[in-house]
PDB file of N, CA and C in Angstrom:
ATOM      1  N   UNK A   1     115.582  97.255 125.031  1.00  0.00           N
ATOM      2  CA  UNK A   1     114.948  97.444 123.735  1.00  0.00           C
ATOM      3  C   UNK A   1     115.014  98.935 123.401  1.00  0.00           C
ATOM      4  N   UNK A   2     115.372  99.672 122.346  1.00  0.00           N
ATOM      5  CA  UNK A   2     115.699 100.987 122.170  1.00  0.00           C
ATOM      6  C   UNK A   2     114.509 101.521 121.831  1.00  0.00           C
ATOM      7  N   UNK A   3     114.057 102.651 122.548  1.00  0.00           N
ATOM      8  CA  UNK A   3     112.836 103.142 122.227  1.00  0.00           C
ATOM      9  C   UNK A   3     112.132 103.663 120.801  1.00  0.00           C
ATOM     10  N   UNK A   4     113.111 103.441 120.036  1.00  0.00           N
ATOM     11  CA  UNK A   4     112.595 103.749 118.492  1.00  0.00           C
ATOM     12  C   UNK A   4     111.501 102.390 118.124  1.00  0.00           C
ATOM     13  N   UNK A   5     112.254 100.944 118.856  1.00  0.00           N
ATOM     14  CA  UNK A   5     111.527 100.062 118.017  1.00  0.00           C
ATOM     15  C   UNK A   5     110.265  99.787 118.859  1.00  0.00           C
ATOM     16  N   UNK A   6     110.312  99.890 120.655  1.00  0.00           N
ATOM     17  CA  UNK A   6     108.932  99.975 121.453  1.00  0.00           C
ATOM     18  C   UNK A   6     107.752 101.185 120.774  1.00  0.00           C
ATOM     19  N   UNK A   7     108.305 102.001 120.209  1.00  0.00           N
ATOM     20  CA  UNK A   7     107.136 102.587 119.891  1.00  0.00           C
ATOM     21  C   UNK A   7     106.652 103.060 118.467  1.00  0.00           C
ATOM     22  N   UNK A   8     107.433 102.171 117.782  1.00  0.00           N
ATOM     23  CA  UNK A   8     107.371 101.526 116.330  1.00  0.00           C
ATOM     24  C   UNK A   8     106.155 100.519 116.817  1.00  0.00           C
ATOM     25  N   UNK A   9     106.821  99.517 117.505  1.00  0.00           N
ATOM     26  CA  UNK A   9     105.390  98.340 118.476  1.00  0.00           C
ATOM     27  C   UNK A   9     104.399  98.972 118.733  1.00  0.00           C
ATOM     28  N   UNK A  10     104.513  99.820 119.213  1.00  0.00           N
ATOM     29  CA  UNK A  10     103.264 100.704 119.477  1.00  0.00           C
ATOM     30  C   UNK A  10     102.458 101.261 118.223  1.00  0.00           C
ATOM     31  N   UNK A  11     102.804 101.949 117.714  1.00  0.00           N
ATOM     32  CA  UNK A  11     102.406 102.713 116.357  1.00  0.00           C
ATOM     33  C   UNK A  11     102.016 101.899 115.670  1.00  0.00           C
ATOM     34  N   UNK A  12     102.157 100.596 115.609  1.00  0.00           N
ATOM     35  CA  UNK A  12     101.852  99.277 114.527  1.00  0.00           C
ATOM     36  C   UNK A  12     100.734  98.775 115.068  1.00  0.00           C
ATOM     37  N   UNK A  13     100.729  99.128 116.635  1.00  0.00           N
ATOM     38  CA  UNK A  13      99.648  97.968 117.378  1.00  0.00           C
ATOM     39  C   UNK A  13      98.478  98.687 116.864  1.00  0.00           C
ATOM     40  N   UNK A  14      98.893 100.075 116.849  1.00  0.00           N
ATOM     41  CA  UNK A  14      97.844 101.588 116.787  1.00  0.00           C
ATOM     42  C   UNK A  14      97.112 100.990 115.057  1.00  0.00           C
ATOM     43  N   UNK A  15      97.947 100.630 114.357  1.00  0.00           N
ATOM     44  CA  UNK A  15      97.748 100.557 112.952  1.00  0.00           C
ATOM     45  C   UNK A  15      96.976  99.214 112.202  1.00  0.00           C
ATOM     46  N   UNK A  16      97.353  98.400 113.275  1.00  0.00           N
ATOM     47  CA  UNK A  16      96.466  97.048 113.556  1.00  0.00           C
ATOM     48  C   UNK A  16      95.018  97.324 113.923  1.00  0.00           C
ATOM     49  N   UNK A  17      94.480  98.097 114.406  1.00  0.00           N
ATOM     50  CA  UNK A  17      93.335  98.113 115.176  1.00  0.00           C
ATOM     51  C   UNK A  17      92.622  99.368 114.272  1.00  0.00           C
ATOM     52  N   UNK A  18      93.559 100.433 113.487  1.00  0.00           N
ATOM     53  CA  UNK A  18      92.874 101.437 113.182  1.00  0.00           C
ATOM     54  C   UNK A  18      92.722 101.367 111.483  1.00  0.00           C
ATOM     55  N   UNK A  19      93.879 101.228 111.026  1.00  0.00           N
ATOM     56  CA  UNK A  19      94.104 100.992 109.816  1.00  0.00           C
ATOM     57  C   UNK A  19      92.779  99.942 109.113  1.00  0.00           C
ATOM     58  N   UNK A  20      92.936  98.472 109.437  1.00  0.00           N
ATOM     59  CA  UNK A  20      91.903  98.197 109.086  1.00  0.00           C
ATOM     60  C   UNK A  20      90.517  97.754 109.748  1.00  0.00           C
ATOM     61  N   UNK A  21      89.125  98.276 109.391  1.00  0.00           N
ATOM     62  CA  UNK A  21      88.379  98.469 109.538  1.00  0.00           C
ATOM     63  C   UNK A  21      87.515  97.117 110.228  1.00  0.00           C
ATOM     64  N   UNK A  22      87.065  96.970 111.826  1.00  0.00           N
ATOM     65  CA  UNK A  22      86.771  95.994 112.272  1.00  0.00           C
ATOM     66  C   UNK A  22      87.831  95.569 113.280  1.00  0.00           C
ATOM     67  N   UNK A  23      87.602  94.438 114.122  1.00  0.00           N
ATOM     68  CA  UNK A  23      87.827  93.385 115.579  1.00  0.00           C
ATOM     69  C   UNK A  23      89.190  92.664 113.969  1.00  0.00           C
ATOM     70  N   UNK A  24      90.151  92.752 114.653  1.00  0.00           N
ATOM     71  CA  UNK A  24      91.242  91.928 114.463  1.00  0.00           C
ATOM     72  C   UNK A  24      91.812  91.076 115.870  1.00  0.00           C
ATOM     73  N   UNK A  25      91.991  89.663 114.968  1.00  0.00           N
ATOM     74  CA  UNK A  25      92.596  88.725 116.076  1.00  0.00           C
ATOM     75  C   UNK A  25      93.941  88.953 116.516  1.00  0.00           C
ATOM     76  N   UNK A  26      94.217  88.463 117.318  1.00  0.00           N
ATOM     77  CA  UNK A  26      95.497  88.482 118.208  1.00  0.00           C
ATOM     78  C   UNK A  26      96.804  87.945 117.117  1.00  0.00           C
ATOM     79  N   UNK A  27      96.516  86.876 116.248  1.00  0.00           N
ATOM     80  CA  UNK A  27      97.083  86.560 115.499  1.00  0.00           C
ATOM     81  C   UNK A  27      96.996  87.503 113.913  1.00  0.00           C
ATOM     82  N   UNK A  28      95.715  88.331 113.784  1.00  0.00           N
ATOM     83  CA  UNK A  28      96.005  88.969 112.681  1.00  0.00           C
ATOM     84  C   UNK A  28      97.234  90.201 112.991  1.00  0.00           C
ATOM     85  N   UNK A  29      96.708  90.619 114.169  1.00  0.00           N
ATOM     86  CA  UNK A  29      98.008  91.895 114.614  1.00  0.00           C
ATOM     87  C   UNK A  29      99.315  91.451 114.566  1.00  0.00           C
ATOM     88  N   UNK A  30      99.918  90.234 115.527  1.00  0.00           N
ATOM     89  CA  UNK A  30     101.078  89.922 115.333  1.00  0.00           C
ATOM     90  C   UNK A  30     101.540  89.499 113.902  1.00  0.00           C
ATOM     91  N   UNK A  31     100.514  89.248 113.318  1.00  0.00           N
ATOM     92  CA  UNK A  31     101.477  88.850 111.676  1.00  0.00           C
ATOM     93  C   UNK A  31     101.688  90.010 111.062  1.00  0.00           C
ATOM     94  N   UNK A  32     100.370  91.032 111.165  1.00  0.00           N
ATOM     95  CA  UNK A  32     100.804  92.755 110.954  1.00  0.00           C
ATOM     96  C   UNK A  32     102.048  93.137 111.104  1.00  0.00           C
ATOM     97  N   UNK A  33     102.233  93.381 112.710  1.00  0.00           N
ATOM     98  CA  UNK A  33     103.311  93.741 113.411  1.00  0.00           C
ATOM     99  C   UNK A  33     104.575  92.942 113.220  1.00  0.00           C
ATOM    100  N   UNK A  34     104.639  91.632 112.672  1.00  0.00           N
ATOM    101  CA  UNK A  34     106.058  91.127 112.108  1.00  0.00           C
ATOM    102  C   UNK A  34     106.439  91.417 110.782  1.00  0.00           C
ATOM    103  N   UNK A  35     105.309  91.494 110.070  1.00  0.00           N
ATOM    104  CA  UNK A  35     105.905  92.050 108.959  1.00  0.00           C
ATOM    105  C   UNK A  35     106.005  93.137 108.442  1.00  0.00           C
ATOM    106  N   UNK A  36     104.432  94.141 108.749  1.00  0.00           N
ATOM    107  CA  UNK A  36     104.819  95.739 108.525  1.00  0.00           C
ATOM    108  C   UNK A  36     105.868  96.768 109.546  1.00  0.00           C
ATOM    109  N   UNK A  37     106.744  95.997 110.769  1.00  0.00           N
ATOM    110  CA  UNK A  37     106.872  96.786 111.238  1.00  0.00           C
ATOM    111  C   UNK A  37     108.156  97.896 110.272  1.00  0.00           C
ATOM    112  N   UNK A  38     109.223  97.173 110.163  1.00  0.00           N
ATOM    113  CA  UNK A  38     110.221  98.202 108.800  1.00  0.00           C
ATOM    114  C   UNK A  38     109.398  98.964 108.102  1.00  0.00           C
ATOM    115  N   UNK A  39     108.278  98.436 107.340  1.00  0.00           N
ATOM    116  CA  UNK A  39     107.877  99.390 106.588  1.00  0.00           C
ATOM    117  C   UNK A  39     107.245 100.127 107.014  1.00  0.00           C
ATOM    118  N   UNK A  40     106.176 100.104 108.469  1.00  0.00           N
ATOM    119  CA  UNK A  40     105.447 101.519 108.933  1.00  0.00           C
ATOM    120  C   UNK A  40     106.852 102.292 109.225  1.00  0.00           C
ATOM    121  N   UNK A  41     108.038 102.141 110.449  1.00  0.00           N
ATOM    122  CA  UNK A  41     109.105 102.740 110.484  1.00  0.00           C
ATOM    123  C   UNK A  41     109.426 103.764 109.194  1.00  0.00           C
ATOM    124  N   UNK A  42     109.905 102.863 108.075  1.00  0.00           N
ATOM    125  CA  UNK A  42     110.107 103.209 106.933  1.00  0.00           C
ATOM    126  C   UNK A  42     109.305 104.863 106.170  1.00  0.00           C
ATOM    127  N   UNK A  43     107.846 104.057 105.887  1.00  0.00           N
ATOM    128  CA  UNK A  43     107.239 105.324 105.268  1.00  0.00           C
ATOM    129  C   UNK A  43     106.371 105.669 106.107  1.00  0.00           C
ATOM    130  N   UNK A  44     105.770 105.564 107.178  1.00  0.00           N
ATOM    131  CA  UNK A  44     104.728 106.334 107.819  1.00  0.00           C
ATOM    132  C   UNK A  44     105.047 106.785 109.422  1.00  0.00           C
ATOM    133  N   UNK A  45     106.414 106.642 109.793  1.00  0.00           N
ATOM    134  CA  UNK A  45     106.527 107.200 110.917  1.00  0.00           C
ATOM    135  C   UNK A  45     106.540 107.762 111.572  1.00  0.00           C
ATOM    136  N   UNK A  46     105.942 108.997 110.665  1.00  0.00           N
ATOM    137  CA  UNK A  46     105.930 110.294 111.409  1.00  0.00           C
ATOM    138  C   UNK A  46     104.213 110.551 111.775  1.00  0.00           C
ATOM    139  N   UNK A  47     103.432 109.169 111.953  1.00  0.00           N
ATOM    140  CA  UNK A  47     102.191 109.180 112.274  1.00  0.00           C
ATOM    141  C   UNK A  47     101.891 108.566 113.709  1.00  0.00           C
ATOM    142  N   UNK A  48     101.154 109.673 114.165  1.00  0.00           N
ATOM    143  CA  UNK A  48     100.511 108.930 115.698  1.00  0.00           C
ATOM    144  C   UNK A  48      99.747 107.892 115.495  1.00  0.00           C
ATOM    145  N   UNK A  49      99.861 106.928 116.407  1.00  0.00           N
ATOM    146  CA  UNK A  49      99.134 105.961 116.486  1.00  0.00           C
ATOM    147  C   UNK A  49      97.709 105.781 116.584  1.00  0.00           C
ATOM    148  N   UNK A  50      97.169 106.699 116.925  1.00  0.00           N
ATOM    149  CA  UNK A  50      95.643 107.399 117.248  1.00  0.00           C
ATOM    150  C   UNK A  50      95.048 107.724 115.701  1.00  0.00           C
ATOM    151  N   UNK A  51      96.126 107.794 114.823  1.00  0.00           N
ATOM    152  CA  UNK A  51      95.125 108.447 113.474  1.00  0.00           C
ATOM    153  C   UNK A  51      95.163 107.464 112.673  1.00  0.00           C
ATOM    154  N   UNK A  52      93.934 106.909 112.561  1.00  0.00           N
ATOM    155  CA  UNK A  52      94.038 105.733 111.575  1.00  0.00           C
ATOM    156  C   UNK A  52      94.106 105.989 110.535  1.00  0.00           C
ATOM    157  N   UNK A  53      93.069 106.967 110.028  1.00  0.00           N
ATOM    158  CA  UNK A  53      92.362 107.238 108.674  1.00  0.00           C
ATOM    159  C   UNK A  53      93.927 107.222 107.680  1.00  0.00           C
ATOM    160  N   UNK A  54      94.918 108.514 108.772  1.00  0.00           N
ATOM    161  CA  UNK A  54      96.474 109.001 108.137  1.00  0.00           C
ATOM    162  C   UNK A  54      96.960 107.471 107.591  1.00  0.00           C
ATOM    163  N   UNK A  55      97.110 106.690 108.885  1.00  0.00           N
ATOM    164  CA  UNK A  55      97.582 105.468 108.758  1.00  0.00           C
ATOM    165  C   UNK A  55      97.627 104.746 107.808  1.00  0.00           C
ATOM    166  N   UNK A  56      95.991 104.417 107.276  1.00  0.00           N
ATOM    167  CA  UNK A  56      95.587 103.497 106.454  1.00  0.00           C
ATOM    168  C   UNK A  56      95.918 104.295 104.942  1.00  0.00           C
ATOM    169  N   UNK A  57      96.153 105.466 104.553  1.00  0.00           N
ATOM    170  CA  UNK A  57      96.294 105.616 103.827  1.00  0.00           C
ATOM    171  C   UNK A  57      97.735 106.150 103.247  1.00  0.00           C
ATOM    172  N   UNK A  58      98.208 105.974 104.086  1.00  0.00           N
ATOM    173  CA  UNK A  58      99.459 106.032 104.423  1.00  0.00           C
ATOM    174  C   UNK A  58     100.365 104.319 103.376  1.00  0.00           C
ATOM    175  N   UNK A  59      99.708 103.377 104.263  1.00  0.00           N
ATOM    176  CA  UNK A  59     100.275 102.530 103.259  1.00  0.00           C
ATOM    177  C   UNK A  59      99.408 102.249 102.700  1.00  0.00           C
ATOM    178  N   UNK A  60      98.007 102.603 102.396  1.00  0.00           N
ATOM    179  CA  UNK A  60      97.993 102.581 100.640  1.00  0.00           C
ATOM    180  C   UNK A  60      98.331 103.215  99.724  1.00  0.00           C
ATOM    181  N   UNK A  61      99.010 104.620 100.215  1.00  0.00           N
ATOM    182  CA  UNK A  61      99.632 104.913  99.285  1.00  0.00           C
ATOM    183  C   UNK A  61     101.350 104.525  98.906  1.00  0.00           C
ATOM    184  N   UNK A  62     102.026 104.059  99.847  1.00  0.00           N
ATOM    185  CA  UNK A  62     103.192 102.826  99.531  1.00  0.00           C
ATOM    186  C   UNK A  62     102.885 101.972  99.182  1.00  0.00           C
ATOM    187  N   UNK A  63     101.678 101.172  98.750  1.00  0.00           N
ATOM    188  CA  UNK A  63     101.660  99.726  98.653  1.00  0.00           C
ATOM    189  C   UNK A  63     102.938  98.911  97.865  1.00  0.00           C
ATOM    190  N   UNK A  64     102.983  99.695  96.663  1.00  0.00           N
ATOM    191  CA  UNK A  64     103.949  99.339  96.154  1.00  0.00           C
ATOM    192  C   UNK A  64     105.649  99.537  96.427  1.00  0.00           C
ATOM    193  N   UNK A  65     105.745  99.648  97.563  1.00  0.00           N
ATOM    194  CA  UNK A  65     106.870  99.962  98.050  1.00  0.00           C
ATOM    195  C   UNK A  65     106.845  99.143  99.427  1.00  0.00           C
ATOM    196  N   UNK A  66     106.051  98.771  99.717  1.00  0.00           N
ATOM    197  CA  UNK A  66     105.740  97.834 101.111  1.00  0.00           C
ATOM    198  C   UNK A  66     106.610  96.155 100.768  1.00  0.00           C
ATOM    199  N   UNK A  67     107.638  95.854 101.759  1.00  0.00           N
ATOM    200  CA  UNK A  67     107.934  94.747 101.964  1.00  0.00           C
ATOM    201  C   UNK A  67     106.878  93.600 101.229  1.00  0.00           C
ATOM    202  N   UNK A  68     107.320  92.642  99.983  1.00  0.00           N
ATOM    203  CA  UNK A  68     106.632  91.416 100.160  1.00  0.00           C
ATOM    204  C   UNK A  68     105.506  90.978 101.330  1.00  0.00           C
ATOM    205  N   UNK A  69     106.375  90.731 102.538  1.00  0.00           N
ATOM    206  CA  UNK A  69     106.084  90.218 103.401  1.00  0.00           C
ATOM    207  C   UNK A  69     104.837  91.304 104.157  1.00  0.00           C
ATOM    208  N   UNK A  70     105.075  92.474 103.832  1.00  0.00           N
ATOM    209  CA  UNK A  70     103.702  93.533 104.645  1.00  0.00           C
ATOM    210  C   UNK A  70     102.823  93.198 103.711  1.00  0.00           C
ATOM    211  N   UNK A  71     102.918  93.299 102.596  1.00  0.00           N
ATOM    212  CA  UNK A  71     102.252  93.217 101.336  1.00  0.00           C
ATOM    213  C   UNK A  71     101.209  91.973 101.348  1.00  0.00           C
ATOM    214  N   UNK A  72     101.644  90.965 101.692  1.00  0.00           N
ATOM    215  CA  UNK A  72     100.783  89.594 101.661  1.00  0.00           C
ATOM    216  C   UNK A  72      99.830  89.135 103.333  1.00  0.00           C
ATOM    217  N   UNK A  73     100.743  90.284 104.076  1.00  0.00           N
ATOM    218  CA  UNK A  73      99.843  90.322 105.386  1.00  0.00           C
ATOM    219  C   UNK A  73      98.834  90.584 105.105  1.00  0.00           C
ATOM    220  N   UNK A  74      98.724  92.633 104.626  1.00  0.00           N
ATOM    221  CA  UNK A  74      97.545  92.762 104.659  1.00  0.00           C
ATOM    222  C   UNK A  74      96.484  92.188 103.477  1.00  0.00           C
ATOM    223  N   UNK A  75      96.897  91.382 102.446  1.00  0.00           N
ATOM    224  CA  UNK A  75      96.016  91.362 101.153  1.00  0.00           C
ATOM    225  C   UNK A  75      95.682  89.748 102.226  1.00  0.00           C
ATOM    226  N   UNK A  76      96.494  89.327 102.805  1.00  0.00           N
ATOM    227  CA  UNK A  76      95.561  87.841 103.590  1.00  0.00           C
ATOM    228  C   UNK A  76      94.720  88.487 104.512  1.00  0.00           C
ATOM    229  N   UNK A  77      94.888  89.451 105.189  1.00  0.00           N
ATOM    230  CA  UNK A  77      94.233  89.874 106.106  1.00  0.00           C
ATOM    231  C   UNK A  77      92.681  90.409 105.648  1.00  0.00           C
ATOM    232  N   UNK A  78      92.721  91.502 104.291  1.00  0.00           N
ATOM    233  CA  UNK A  78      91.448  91.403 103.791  1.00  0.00           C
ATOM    234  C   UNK A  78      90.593  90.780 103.016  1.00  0.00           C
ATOM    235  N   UNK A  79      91.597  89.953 102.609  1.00  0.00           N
ATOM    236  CA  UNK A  79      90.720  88.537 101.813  1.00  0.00           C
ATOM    237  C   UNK A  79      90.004  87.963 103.265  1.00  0.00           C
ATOM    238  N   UNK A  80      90.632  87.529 104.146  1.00  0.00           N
ATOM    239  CA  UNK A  80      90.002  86.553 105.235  1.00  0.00           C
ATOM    240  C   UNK A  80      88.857  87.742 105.689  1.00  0.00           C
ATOM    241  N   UNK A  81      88.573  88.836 105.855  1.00  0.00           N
ATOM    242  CA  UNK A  81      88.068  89.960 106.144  1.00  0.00           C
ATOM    243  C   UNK A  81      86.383  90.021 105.183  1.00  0.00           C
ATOM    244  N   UNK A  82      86.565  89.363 103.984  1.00  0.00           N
ATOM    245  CA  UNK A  82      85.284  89.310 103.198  1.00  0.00           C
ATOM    246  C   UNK A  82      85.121  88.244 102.868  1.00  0.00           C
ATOM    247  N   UNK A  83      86.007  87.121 103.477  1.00  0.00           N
ATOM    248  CA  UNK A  83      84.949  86.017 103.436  1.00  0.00           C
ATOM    249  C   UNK A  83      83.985  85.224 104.913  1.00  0.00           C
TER     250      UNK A  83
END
């Protein structure tokens, strides 16, 4: 596995847990991590995994440039999040 994309995995897992706010399931991360991973790569890669706050605002400020598919992760992820 070429170390760009293990620690892309990494940086995403980082972004799963920090990015949004609260205990995410095992299944909310992996749907994270399948679909944001291109796009964290993409626009926020030059962020440690440790900084969420960067993170999270990081793709909110791409939203509109975020994959469909990242795009409907996280808007399922915080809909299920307030109800």
């Amino acid at each position: 596995m070429p170390v760009r994309l293990v620690l892309s995995a990494a940086l995403l897992t980082g972004l799963a847990s920090a990015a949004f706010a609260g205990p995410m399931s095992a299944d909310d991360k992996a749907l994270l991590q399948q679909q944001c991973m291109g796009d964290f790569t993409t626009h926020c890669a030059g962020l440690p995994p440790e900084d969420g706050p960067e993170t999270q605002a990081c793709f909110e400020k791409n939203m509109a440039k975020l994959s469909p598919g990242c795009q409907n992760a996280i808007q399922s992820y915080k809909q299920g999040r307030k109800g």
